[in-house]
N, C-alpha and C. Protein backbone atom coordinates (compact mmCIF):
# COMPACT_ATOMS: atom_id res chain seq x y z
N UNK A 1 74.56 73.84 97.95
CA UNK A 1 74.15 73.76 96.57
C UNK A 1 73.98 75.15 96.02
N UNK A 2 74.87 75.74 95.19
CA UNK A 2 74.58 76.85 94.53
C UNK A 2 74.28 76.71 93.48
N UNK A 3 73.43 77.88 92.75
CA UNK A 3 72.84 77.76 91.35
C UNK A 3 74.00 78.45 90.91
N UNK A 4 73.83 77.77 89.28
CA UNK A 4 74.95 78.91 88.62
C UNK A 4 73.85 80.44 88.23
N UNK A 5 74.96 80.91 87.86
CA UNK A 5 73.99 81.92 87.13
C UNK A 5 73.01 81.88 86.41
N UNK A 6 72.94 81.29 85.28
CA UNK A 6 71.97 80.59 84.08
C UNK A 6 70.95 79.99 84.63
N UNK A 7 71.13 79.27 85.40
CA UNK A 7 69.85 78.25 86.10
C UNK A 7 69.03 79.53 87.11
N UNK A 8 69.82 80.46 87.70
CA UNK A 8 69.33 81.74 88.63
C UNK A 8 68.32 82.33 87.23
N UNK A 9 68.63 82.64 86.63
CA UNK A 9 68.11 83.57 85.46
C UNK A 9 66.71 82.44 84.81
N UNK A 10 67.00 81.12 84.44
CA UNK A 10 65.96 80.84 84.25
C UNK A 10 64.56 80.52 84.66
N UNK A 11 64.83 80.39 86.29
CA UNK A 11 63.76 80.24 87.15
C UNK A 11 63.08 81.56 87.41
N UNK A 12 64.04 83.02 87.38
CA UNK A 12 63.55 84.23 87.28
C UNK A 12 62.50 84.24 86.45
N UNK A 13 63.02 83.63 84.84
CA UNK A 13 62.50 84.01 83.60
C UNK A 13 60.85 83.28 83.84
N UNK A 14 61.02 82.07 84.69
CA UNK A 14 59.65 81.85 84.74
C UNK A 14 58.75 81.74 85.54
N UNK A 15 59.43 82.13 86.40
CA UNK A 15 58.63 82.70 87.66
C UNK A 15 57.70 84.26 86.96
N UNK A 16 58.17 85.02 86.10
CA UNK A 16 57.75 85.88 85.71
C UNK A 16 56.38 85.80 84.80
N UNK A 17 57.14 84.63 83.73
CA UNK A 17 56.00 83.81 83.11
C UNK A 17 54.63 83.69 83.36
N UNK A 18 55.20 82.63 84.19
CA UNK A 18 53.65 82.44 84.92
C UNK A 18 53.07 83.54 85.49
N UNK A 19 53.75 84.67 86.34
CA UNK A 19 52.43 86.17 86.70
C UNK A 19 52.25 87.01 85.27
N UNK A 20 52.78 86.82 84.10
CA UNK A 20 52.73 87.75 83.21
C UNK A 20 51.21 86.73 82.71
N UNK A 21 51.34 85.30 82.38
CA UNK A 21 50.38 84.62 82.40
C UNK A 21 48.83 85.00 83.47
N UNK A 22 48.98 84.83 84.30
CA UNK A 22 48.06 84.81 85.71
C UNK A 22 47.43 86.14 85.31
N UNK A 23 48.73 87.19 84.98
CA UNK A 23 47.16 88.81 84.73
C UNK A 23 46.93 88.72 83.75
N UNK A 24 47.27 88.03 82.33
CA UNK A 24 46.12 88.61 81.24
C UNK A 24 45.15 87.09 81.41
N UNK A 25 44.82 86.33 82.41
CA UNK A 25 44.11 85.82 82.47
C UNK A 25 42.61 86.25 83.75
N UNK A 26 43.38 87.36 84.25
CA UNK A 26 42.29 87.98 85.21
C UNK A 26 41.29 88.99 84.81
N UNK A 27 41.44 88.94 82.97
CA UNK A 27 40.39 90.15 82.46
C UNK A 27 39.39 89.71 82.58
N UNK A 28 38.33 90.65 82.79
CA UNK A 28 36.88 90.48 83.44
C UNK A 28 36.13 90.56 82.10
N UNK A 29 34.72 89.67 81.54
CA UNK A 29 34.47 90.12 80.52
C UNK A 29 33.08 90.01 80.94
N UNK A 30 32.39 91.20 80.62
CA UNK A 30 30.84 91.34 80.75
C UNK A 30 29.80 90.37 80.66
N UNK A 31 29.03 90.53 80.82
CA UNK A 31 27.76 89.19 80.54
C UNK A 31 27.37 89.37 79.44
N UNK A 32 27.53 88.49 78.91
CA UNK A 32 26.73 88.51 76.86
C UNK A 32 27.34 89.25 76.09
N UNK A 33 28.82 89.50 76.40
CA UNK A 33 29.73 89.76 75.51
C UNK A 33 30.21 88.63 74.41
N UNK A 34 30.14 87.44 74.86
CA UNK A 34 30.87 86.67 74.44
C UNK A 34 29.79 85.87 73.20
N UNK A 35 30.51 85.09 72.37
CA UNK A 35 29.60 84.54 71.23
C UNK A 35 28.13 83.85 71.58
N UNK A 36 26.98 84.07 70.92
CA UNK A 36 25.88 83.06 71.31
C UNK A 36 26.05 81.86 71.08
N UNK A 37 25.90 81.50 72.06
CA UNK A 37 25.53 79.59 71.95
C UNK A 37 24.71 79.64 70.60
N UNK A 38 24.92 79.11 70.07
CA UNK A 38 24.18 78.00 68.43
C UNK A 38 23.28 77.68 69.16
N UNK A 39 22.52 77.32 67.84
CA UNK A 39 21.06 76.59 68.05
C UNK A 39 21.08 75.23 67.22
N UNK A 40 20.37 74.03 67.77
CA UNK A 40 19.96 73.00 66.89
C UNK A 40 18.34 73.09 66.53
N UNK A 41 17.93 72.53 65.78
CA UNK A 41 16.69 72.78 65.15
C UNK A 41 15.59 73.05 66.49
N UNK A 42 15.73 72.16 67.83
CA UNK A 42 14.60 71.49 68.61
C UNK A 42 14.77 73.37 69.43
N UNK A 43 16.35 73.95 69.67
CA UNK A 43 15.89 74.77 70.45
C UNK A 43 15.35 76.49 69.92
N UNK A 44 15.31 75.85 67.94
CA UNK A 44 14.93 76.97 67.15
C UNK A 44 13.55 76.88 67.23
N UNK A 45 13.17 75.77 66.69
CA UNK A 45 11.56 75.28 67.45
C UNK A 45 10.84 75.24 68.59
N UNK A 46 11.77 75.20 69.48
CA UNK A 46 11.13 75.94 71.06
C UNK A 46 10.20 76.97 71.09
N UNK A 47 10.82 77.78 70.67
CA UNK A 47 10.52 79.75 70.48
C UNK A 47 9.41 79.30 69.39
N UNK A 48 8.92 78.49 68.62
CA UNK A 48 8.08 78.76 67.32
C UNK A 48 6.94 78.43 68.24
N UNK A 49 5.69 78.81 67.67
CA UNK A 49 4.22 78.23 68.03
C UNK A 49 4.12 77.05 67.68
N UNK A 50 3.63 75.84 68.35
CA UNK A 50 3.07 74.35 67.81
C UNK A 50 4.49 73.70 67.52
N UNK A 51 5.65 73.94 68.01
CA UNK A 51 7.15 73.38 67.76
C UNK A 51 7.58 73.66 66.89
N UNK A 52 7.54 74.92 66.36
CA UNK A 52 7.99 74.85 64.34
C UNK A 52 7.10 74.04 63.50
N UNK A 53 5.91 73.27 63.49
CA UNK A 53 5.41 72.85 62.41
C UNK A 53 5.20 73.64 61.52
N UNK A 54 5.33 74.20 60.23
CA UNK A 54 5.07 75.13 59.21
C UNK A 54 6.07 76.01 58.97
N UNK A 55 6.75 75.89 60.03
CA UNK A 55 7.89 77.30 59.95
C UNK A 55 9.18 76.77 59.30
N UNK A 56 9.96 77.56 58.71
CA UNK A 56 11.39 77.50 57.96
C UNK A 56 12.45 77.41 59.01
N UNK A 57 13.15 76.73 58.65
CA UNK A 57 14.55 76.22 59.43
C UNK A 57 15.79 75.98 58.14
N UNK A 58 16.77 76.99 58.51
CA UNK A 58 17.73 76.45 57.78
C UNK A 58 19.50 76.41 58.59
N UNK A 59 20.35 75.77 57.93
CA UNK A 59 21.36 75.56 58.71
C UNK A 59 22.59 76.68 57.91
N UNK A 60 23.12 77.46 59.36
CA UNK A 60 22.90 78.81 59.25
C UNK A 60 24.60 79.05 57.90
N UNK A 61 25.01 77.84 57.20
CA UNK A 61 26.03 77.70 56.04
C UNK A 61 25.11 77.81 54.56
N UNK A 62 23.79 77.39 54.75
CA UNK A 62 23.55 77.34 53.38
C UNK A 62 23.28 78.36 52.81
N UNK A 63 23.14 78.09 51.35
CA UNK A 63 22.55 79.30 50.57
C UNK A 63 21.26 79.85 50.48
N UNK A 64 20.86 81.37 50.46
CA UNK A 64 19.85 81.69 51.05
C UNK A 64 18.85 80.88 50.15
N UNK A 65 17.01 81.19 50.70
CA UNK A 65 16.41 80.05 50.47
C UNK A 65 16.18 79.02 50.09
N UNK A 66 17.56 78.34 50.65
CA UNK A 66 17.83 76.68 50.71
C UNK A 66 17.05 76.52 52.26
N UNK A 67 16.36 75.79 52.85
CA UNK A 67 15.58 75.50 54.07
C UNK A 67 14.57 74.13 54.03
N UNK A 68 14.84 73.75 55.31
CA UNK A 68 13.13 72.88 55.29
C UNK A 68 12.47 73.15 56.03
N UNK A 69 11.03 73.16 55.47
CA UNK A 69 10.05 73.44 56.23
C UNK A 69 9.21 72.23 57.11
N UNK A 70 9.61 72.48 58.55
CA UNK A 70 9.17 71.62 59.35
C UNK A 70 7.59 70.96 59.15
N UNK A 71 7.58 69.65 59.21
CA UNK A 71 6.37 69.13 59.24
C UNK A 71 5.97 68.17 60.57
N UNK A 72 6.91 67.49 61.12
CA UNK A 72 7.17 67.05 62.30
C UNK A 72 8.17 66.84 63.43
N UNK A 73 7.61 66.94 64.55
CA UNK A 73 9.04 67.02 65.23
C UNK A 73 8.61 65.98 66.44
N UNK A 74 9.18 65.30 67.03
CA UNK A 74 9.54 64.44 68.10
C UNK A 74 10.68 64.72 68.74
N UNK A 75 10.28 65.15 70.05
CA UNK A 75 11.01 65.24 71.39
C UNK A 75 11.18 64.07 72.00
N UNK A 76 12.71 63.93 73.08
CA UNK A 76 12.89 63.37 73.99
C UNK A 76 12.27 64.24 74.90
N UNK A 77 12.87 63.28 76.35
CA UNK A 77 12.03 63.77 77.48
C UNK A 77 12.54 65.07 77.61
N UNK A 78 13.88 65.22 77.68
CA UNK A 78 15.01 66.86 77.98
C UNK A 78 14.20 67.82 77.19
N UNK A 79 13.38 68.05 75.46
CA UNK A 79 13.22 68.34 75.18
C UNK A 79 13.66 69.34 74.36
N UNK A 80 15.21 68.79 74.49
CA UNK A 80 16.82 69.54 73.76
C UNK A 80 17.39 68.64 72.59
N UNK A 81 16.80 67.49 72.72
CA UNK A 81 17.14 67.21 71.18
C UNK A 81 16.23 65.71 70.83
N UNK A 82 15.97 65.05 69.59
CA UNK A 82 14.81 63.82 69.25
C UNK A 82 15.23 64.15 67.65
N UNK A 83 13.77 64.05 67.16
CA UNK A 83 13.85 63.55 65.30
C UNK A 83 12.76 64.95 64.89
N UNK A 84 13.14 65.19 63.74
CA UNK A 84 12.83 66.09 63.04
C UNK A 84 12.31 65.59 62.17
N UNK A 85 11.07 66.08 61.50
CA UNK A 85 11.13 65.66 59.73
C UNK A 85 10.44 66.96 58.83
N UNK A 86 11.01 67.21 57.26
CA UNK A 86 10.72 67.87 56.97
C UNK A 86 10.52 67.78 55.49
N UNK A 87 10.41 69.00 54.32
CA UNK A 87 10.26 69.03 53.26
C UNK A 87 11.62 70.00 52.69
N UNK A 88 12.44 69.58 52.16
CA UNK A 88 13.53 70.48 51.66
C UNK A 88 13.46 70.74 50.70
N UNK A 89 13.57 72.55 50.70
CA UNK A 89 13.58 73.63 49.34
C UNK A 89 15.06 73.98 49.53
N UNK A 90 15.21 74.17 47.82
CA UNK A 90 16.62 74.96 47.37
C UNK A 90 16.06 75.72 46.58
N UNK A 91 16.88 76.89 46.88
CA UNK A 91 16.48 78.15 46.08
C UNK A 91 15.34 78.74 45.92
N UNK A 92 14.27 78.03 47.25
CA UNK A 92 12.75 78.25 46.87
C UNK A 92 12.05 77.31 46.38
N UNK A 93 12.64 76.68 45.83
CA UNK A 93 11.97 75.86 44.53
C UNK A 93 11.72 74.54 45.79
N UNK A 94 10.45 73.65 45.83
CA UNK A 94 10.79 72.16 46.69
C UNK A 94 11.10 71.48 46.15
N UNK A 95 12.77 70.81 46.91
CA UNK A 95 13.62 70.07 46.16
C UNK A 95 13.26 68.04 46.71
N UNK A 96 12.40 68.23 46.98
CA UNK A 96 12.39 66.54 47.59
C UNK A 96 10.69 66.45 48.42
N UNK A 97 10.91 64.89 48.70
CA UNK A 97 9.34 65.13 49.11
C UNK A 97 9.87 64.62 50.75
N UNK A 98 9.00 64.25 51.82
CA UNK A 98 9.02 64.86 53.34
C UNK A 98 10.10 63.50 53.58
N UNK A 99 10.69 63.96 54.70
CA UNK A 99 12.01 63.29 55.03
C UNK A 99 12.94 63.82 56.11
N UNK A 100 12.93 62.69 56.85
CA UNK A 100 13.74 62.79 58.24
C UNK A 100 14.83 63.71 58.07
N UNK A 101 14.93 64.74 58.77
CA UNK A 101 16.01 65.91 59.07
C UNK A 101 17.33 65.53 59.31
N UNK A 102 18.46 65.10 58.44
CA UNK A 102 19.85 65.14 58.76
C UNK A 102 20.63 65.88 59.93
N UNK A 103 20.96 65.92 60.64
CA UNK A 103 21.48 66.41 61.44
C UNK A 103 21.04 67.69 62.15
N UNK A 104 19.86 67.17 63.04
CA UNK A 104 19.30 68.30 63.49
C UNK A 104 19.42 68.38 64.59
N UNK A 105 20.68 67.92 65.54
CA UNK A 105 21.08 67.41 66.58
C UNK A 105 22.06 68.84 66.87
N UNK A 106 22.87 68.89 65.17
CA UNK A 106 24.03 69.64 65.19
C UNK A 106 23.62 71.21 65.90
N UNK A 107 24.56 71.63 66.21
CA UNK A 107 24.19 73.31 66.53
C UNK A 107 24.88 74.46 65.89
N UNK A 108 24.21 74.17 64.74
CA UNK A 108 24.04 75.43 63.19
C UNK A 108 23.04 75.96 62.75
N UNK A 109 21.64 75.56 63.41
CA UNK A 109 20.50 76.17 62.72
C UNK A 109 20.18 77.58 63.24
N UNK A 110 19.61 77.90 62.13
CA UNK A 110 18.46 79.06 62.10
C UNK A 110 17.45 78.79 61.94
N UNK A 111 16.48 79.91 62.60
CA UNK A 111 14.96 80.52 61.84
C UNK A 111 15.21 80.82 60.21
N UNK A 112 13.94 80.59 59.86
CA UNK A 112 14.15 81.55 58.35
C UNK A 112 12.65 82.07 58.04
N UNK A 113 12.98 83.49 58.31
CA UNK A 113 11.49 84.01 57.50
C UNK A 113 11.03 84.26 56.83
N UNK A 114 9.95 84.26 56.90
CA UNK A 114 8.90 84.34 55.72
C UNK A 114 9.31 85.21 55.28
N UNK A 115 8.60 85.46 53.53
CA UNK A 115 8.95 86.86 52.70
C UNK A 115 7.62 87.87 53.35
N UNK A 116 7.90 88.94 53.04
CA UNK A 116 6.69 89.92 53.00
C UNK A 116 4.93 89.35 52.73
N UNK A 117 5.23 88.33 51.75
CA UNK A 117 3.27 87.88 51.15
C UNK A 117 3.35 87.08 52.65
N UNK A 118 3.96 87.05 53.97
CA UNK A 118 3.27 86.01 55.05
C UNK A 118 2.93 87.25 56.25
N UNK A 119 3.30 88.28 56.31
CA UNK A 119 3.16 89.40 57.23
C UNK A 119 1.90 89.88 57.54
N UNK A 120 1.36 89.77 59.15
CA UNK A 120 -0.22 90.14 58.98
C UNK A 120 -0.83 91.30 58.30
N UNK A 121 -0.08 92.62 58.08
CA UNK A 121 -0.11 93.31 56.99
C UNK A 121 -0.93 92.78 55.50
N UNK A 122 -0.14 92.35 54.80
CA UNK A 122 -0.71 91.26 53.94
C UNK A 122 -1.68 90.14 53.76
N UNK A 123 -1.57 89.82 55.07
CA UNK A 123 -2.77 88.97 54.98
C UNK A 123 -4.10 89.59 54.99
N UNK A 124 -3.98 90.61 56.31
CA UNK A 124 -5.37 91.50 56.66
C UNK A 124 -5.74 92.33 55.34
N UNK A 125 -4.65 92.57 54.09
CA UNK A 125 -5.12 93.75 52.84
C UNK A 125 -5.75 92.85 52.12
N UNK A 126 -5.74 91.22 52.46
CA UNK A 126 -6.42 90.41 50.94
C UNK A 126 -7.60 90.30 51.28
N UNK A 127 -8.19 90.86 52.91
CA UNK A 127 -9.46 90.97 53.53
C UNK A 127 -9.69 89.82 53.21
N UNK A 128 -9.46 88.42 53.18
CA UNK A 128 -9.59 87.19 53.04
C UNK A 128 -10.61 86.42 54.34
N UNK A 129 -10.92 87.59 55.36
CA UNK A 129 -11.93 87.22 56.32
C UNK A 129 -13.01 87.71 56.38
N UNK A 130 -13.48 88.09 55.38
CA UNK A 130 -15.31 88.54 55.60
C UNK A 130 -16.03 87.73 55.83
N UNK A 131 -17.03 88.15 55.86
CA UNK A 131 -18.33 87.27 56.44
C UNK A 131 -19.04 87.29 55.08
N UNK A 132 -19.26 85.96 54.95
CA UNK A 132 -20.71 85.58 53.95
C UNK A 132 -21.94 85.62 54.14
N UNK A 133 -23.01 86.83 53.86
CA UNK A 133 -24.16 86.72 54.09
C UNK A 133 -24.91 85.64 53.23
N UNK A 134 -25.59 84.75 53.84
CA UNK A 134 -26.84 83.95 53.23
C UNK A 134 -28.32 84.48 52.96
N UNK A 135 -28.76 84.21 52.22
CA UNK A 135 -30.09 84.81 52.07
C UNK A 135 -30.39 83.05 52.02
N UNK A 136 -31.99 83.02 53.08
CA UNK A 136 -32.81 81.69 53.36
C UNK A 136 -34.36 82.16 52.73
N UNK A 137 -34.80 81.49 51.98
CA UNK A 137 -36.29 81.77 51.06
C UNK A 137 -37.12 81.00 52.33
């Protein structure tokens, strides 16, 4: 059984293929080079104090202070994903009253922070913690 020529040349051609394949698949790429894993609301709320209750969450397409601010959250057991509920602002303004979180399963969210008036800076200048002396007759 001889090959013709043509059939010689094409098994060359891909025999080559495949090692030209095989090394640009042997590039080495560092640790945490590569894109971050997304977040869904439960593992943005992880990292918050008290699960995110109070804190801003928005999904990381919208327009800036479009967000809801968490009011409740329910975990499964994994503690990677359950029900959300919240209060949704657009533009700042609150656009609706409290209501189960649409898709908070998905993995698009963000944090969203506070402006400057929430920074302990600010809070500590309104000295809003003194002490009240009483006078007792």
């Amino acid at each position: 059984m001889a090959m013709s020529r043509s059939a010689a040349t094409l098994v060359l051609r891909r025999g080559l293929a495949t090692v030209v394949k095989n090394a640009e698949e042997v590039v080495v790429k560092k640790p945490g080079t590569g894109s971050p894993k997304k977040k869904n609301v439960f593992d943005v709320a992880r990292l918050l104090p008290g699960w995110g209750v109070g804190h801003k969450v928005a999904k990381s397409h919208w327009k800036p202070q479009t967000y809801y601010k968490l009011c409740d959250v329910k975990l499964r057991k994994d503690a990677g994903h359950g029900a959300a509920w919240g209060i949704y602002h657009e533009e700042g303004v609150e656009a609706g009253k409290l209501q189960k979180i649409s898709g908070a399963n998905k993995r698009c969210w963000k944090y969203v922070e506070d402006g400057p008036e929430r920074t302990w800076k600010a809070v500590a200048s309104q000295n809003t913690l003194t002490p009240k002396t009483e006078v007792l007759a």
